[in-house]
Protein backbone atom coordinates (compact mmCIF):
# COMPACT_ATOMS: atom_id res chain seq x y z
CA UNK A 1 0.00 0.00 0.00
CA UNK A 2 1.60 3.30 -0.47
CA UNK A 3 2.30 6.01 1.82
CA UNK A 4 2.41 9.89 2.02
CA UNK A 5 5.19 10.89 3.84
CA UNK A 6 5.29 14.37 5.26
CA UNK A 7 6.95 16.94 7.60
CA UNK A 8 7.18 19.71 9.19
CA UNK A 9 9.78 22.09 9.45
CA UNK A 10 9.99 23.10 13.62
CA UNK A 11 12.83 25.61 13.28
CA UNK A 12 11.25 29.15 14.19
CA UNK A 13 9.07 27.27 17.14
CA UNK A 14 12.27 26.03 18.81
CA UNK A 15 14.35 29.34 18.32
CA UNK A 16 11.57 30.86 19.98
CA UNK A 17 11.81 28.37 22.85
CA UNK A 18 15.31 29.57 23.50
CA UNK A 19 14.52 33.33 23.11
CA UNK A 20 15.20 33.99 19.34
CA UNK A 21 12.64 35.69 17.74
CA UNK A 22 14.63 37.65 15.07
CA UNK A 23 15.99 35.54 11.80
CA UNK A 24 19.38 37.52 12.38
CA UNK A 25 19.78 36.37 15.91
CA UNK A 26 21.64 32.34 15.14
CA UNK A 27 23.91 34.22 12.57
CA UNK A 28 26.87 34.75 14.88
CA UNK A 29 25.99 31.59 16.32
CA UNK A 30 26.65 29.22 12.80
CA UNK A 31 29.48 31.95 12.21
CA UNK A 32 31.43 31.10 15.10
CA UNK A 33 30.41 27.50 14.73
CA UNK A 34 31.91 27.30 11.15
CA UNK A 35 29.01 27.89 9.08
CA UNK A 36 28.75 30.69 6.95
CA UNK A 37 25.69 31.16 5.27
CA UNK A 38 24.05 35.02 3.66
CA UNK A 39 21.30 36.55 5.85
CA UNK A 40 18.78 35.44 2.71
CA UNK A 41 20.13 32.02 3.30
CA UNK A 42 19.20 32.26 7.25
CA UNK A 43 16.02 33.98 6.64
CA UNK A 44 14.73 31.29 4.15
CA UNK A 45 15.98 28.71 6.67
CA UNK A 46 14.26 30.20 9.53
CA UNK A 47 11.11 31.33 7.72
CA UNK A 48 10.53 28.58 5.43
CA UNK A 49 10.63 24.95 5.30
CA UNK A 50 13.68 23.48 3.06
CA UNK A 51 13.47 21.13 0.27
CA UNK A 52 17.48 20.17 0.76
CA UNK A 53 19.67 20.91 4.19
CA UNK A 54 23.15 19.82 4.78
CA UNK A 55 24.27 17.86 7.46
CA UNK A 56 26.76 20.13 8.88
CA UNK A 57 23.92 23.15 8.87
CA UNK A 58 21.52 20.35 10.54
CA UNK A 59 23.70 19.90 13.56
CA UNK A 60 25.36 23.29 13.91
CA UNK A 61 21.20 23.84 14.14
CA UNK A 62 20.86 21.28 16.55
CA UNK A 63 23.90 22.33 19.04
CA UNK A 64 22.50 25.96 19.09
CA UNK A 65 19.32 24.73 20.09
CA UNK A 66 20.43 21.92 22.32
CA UNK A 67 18.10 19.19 20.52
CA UNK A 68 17.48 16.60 18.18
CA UNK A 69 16.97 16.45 14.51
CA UNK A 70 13.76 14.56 15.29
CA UNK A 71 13.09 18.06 17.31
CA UNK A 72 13.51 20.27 14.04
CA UNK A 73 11.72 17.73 11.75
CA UNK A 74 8.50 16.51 12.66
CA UNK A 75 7.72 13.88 9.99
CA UNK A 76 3.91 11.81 9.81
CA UNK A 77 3.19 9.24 7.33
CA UNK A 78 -0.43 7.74 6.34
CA UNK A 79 -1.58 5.31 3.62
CA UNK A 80 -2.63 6.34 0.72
CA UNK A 81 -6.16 4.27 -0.76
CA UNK A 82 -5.69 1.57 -3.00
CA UNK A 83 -5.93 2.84 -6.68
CA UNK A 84 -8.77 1.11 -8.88
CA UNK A 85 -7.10 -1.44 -11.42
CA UNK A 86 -8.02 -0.93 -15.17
CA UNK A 87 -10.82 -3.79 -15.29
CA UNK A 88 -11.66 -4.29 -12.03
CA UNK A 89 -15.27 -4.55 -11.73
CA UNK A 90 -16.75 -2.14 -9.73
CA UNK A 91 -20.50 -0.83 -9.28
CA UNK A 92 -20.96 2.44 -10.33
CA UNK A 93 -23.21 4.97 -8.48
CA UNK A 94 -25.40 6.76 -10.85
CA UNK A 95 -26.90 9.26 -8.64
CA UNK A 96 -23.60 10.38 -7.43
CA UNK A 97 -23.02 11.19 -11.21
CA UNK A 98 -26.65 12.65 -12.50
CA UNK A 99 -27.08 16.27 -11.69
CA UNK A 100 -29.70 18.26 -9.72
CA UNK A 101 -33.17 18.69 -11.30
CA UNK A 102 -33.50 22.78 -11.88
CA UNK A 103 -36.95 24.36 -10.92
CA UNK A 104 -38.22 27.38 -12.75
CA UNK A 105 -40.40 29.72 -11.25
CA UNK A 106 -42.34 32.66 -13.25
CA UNK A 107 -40.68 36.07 -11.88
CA UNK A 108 -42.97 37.87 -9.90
């Protein structure tokens, strides 16, 4: 059966946790940590959710806010329903397809 993976990203929640509630505040924290990143990188880190992270900016992240990975990235999964196989023989609900009967009335 497949699943639906998703996540979300818990950056700006935990920062807040610890105090931080500007995007420029962990800058001099991944600076003196080794990271350099652009304020625009840091902003779309802290606002938004990334698509791609590396692993060095994951645990720099996860030293300045003494946690986990698993505390950044909240992940869920759920099935996905079984898709109908070309042939399979299944009964077909007409009303679900016919459309509403329209009454006219004279204008008055």
């Amino acid at each position: 059966m497949p699943r639906q993976i998703s996540y979300r990203w818990r950056l700006r929640e935990l920062m807040a946790a610890r105090g931080m509630f500007t995007v420029a505040e962990p800058m001099p924290h991944l600076t003196e940590r080794g990271i350099t990143l652009s304020s625009s990188q840091v902003h779309r880190l802290v606002s938004g959710t990334p698509e791609r992270l590396s692993l060095p900016v994951l645990a720099t992240l996860c030293d300045i806010l003494d946690c986990t990975p698993a505390d950044l990235i909240a992940t869920s999964a759920q099935n996905l329903p079984a898709r109908r196989v070309a042939g399979e023989e299944t009964p077909i609900n007409l009303a679900a397809r016919r459309p509403a009967r329209v009454r006219l009335t004279p204008e008055g």
